[in-house]
PDB file of N, CA and C in Angstrom:
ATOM      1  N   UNK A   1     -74.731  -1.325  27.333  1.00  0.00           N
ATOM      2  CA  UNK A   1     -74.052  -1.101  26.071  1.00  0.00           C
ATOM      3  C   UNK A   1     -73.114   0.094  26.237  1.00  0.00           C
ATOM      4  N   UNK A   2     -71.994  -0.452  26.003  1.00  0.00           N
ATOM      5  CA  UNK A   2     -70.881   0.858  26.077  1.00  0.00           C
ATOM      6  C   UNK A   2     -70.937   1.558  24.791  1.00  0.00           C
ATOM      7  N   UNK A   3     -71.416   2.932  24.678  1.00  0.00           N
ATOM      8  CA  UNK A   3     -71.973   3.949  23.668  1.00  0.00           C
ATOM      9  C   UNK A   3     -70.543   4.533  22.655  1.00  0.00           C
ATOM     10  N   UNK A   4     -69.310   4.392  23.725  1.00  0.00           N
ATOM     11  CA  UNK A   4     -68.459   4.897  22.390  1.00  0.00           C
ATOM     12  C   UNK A   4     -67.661   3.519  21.963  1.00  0.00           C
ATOM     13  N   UNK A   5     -67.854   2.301  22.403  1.00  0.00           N
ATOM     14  CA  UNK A   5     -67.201   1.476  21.713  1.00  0.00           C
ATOM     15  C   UNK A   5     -68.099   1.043  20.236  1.00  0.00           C
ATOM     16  N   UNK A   6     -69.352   1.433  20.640  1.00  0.00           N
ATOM     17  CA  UNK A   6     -70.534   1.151  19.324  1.00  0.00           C
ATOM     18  C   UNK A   6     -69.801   2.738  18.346  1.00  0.00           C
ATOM     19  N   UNK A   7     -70.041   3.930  18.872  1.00  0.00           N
ATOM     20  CA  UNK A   7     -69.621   4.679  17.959  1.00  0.00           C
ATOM     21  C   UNK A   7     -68.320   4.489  17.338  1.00  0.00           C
ATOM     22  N   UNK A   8     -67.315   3.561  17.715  1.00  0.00           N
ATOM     23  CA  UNK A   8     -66.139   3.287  17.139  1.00  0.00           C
ATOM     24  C   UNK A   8     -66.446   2.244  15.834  1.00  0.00           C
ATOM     25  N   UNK A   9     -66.925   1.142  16.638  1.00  0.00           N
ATOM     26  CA  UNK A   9     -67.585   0.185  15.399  1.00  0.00           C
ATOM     27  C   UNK A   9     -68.328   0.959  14.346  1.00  0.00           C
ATOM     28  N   UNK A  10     -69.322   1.125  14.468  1.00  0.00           N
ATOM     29  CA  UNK A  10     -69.912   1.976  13.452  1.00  0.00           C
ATOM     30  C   UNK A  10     -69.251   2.559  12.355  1.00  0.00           C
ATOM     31  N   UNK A  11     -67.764   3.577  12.753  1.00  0.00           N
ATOM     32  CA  UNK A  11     -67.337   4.491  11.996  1.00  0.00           C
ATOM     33  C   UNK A  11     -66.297   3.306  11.122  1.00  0.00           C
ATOM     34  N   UNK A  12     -66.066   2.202  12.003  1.00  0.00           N
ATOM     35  CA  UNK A  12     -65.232   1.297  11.366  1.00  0.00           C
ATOM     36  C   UNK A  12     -65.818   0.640  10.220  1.00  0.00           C
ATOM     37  N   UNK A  13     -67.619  -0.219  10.708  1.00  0.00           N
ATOM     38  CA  UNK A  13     -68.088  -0.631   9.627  1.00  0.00           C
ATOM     39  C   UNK A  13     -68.550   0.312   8.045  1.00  0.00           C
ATOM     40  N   UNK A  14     -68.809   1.775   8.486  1.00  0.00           N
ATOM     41  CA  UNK A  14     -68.718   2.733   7.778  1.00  0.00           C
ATOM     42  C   UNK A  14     -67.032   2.884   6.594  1.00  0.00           C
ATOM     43  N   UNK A  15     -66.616   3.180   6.941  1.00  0.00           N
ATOM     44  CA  UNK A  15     -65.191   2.994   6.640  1.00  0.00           C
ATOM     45  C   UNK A  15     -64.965   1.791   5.335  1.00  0.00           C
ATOM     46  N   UNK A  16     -65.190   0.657   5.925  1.00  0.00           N
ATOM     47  CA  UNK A  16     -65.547  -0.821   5.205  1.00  0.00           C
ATOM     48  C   UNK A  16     -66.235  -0.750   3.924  1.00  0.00           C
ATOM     49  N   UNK A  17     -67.650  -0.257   4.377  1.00  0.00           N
ATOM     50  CA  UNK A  17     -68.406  -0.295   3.260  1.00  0.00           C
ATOM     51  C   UNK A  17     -67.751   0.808   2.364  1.00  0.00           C
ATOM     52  N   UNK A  18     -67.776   1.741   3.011  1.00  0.00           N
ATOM     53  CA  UNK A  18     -67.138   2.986   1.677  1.00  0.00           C
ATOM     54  C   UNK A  18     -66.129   2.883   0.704  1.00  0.00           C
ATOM     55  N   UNK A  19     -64.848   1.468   1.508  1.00  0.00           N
ATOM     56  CA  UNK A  19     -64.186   1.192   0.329  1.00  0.00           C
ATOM     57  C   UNK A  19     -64.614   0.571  -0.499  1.00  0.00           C
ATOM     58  N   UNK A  20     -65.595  -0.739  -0.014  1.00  0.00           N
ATOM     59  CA  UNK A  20     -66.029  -2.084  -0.913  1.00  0.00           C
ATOM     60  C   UNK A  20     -67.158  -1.777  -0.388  1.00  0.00           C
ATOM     61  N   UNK A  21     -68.380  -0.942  -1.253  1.00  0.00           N
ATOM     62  CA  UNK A  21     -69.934  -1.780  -0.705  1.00  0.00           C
ATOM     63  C   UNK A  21     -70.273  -3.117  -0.871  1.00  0.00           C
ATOM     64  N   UNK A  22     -69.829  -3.929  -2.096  1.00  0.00           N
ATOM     65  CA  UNK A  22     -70.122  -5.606  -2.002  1.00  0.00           C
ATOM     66  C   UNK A  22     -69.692  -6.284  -0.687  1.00  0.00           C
ATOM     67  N   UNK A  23     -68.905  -5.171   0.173  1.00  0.00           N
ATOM     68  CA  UNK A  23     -69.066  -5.869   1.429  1.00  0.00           C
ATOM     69  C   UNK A  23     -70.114  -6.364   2.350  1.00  0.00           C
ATOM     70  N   UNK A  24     -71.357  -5.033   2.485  1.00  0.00           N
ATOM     71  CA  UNK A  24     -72.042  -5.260   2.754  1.00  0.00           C
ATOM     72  C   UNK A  24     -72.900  -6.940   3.055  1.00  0.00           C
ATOM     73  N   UNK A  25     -72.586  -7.377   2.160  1.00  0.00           N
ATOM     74  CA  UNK A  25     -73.188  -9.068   1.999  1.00  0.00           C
ATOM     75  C   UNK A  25     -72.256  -9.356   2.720  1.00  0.00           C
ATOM     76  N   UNK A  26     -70.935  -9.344   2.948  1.00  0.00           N
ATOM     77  CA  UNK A  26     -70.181  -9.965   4.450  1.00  0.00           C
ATOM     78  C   UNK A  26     -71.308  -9.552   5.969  1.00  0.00           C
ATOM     79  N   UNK A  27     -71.519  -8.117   5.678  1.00  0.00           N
ATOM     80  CA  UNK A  27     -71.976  -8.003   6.801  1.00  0.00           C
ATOM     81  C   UNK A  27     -73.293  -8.150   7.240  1.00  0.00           C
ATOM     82  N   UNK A  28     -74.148  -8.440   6.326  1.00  0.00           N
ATOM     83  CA  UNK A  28     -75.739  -8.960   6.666  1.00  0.00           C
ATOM     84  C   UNK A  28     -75.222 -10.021   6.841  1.00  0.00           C
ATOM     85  N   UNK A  29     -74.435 -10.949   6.156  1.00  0.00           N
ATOM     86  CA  UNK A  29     -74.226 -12.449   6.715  1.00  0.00           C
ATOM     87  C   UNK A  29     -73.868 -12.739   7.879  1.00  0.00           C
ATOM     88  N   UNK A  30     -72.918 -11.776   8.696  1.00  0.00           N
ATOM     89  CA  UNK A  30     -72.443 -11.687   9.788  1.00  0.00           C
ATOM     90  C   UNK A  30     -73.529 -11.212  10.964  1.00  0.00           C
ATOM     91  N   UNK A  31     -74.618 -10.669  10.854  1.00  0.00           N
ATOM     92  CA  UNK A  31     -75.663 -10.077  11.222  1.00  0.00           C
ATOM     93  C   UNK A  31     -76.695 -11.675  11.876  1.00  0.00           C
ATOM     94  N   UNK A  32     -76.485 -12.686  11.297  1.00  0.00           N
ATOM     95  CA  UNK A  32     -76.927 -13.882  11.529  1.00  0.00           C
ATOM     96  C   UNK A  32     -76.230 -14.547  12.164  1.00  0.00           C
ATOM     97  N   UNK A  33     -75.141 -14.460  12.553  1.00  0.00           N
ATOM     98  CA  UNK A  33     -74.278 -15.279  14.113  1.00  0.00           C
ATOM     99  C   UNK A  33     -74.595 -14.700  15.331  1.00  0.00           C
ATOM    100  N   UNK A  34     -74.706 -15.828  16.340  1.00  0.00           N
ATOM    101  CA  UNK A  34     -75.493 -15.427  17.652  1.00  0.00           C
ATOM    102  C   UNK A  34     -74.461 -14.676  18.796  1.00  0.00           C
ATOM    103  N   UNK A  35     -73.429 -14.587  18.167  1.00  0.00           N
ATOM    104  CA  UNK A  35     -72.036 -14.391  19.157  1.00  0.00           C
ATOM    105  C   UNK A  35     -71.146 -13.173  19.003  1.00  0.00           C
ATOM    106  N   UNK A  36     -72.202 -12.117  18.457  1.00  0.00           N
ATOM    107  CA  UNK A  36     -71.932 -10.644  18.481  1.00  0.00           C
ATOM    108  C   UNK A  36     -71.983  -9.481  19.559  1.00  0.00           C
ATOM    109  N   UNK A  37     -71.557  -8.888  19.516  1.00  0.00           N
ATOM    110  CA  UNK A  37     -71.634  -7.653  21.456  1.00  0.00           C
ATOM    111  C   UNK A  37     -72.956  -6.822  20.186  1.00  0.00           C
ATOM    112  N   UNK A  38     -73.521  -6.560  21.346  1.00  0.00           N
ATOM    113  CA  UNK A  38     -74.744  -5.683  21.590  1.00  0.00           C
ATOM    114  C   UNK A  38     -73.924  -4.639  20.386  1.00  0.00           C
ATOM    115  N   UNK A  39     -72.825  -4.130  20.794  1.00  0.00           N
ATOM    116  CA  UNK A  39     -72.660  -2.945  20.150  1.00  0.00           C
ATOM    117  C   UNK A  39     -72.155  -2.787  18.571  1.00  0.00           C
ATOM    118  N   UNK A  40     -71.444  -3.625  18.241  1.00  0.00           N
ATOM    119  CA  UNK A  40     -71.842  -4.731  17.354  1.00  0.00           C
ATOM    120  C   UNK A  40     -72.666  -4.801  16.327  1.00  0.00           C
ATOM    121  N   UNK A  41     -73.227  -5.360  16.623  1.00  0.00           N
ATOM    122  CA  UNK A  41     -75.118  -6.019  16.087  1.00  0.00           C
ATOM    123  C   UNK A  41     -75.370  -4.327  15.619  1.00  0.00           C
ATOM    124  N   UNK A  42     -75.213  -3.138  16.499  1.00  0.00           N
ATOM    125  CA  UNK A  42     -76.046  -2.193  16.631  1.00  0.00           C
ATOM    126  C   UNK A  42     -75.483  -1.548  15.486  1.00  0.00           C
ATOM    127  N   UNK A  43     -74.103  -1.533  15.288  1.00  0.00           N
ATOM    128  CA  UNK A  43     -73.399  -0.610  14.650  1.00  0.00           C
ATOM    129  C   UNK A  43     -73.594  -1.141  13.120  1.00  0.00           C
ATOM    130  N   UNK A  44     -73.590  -2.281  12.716  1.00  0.00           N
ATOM    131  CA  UNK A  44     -73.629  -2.981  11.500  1.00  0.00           C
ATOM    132  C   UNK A  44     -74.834  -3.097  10.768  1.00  0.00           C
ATOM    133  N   UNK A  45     -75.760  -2.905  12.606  1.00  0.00           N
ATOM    134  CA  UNK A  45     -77.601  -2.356  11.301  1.00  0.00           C
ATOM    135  C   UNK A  45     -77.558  -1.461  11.196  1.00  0.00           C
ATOM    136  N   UNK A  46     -76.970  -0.465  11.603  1.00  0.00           N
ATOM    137  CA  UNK A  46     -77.202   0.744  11.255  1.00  0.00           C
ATOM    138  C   UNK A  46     -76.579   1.404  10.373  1.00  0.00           C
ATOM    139  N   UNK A  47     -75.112   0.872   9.973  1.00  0.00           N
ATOM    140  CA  UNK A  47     -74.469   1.402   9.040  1.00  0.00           C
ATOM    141  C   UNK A  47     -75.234   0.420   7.967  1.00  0.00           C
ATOM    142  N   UNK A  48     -75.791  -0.527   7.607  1.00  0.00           N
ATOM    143  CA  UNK A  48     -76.132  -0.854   6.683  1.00  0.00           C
ATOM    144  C   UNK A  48     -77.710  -0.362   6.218  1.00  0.00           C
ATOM    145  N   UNK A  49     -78.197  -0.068   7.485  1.00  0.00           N
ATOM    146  CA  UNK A  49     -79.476   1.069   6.925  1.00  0.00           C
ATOM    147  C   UNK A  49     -79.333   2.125   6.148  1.00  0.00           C
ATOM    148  N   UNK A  50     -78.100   2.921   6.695  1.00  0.00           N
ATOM    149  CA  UNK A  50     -77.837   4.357   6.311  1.00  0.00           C
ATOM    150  C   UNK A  50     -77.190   3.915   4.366  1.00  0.00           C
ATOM    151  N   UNK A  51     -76.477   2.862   4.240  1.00  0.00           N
ATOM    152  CA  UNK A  51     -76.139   2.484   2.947  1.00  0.00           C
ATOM    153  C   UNK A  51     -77.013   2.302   2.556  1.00  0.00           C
ATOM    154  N   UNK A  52     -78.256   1.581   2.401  1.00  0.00           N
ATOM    155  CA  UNK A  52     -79.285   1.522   1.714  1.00  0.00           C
ATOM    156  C   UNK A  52     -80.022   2.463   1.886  1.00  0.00           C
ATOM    157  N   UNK A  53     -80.152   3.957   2.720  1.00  0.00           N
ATOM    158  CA  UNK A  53     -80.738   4.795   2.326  1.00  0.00           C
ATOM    159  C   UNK A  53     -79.996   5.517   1.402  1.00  0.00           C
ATOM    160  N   UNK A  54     -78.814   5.765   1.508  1.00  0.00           N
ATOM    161  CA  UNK A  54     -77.918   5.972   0.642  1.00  0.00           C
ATOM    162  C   UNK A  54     -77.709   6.026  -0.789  1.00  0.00           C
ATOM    163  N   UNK A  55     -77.977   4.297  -1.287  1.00  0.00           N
ATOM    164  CA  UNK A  55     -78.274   4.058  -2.280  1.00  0.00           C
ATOM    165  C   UNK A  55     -79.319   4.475  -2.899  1.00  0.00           C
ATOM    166  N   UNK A  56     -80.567   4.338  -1.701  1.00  0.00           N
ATOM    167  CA  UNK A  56     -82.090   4.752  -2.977  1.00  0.00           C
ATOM    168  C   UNK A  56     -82.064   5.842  -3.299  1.00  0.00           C
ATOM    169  N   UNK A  57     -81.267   7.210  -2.106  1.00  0.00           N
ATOM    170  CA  UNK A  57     -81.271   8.251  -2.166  1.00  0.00           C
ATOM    171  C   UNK A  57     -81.007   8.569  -3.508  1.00  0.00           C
ATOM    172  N   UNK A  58     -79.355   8.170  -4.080  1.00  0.00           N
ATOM    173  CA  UNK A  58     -78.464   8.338  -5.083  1.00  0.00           C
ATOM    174  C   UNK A  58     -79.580   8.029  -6.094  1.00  0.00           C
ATOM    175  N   UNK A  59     -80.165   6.940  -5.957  1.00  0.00           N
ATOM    176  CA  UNK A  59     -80.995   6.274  -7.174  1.00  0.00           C
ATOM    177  C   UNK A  59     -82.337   6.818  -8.006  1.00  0.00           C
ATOM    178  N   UNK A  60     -82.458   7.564  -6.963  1.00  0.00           N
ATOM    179  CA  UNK A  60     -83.829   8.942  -7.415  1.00  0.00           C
ATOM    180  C   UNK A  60     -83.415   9.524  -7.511  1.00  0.00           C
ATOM    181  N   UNK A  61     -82.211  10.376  -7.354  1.00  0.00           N
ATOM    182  CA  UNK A  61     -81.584  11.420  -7.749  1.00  0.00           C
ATOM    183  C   UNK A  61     -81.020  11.491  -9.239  1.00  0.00           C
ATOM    184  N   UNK A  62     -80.513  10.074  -9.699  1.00  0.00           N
ATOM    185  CA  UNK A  62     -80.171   9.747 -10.947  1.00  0.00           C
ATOM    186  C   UNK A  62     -81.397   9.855 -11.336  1.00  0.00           C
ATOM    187  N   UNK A  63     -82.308   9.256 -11.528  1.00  0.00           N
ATOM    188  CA  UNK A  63     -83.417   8.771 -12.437  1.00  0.00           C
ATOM    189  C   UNK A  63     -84.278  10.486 -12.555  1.00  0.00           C
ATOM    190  N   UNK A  64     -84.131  11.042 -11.506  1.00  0.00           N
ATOM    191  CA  UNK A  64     -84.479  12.308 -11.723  1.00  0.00           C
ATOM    192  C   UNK A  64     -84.066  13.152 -12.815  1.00  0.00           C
ATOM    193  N   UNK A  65     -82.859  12.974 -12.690  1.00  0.00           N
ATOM    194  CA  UNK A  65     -82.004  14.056 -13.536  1.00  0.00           C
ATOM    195  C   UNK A  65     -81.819  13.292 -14.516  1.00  0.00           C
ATOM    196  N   UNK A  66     -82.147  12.459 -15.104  1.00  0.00           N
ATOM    197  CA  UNK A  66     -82.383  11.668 -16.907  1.00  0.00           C
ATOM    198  C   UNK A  66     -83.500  12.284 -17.184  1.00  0.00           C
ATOM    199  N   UNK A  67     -83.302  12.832 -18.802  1.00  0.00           N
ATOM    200  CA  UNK A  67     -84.493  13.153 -19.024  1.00  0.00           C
ATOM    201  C   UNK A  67     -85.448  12.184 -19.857  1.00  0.00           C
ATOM    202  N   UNK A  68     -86.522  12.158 -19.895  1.00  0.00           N
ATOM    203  CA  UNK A  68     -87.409  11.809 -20.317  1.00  0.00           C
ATOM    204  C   UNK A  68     -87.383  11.576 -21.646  1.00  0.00           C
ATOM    205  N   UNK A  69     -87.728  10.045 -22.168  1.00  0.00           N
ATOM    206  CA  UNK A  69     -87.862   9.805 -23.612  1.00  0.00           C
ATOM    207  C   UNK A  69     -89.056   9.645 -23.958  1.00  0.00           C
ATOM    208  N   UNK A  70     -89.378  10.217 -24.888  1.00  0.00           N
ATOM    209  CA  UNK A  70     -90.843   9.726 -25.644  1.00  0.00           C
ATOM    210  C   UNK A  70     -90.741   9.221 -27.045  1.00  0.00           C
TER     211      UNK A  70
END
């Protein structure tokens, strides 16, 4: 696996999502074709991990800072 052509992808699929996250569903779909480079595959799970940590992160952080109704 060539290490900076994955760090290129990566910053690219990064890039992607940050304009359009509904992209994301392009790219789990794309995640299911058998005819991807190693580096690839690598860069697109991982930027889509880091978005969904992302998200839950954001998402407890909101729900945190609402206050409480009784």
């Amino acid at each position: 696996m060539d290490n900076a052509v994955y760090v290129k992808l990566k910053g690219i699929v990064i890039q992607d999502l940050l304009k359009d996250p509904h992209r994301a569903q392009f790219h789990e779909r794309e995640l299911k074709t058998e005819d991807l480079t190693p580096e690839y595959r690598r860069a697109v799970q991982e930027a889509l991990a880091e978005l969904r940590a992302a998200q839950r992160s954001s998402g407890a952080s909101v729900a945190m800072a609402q206050p409480q109704r009784k």
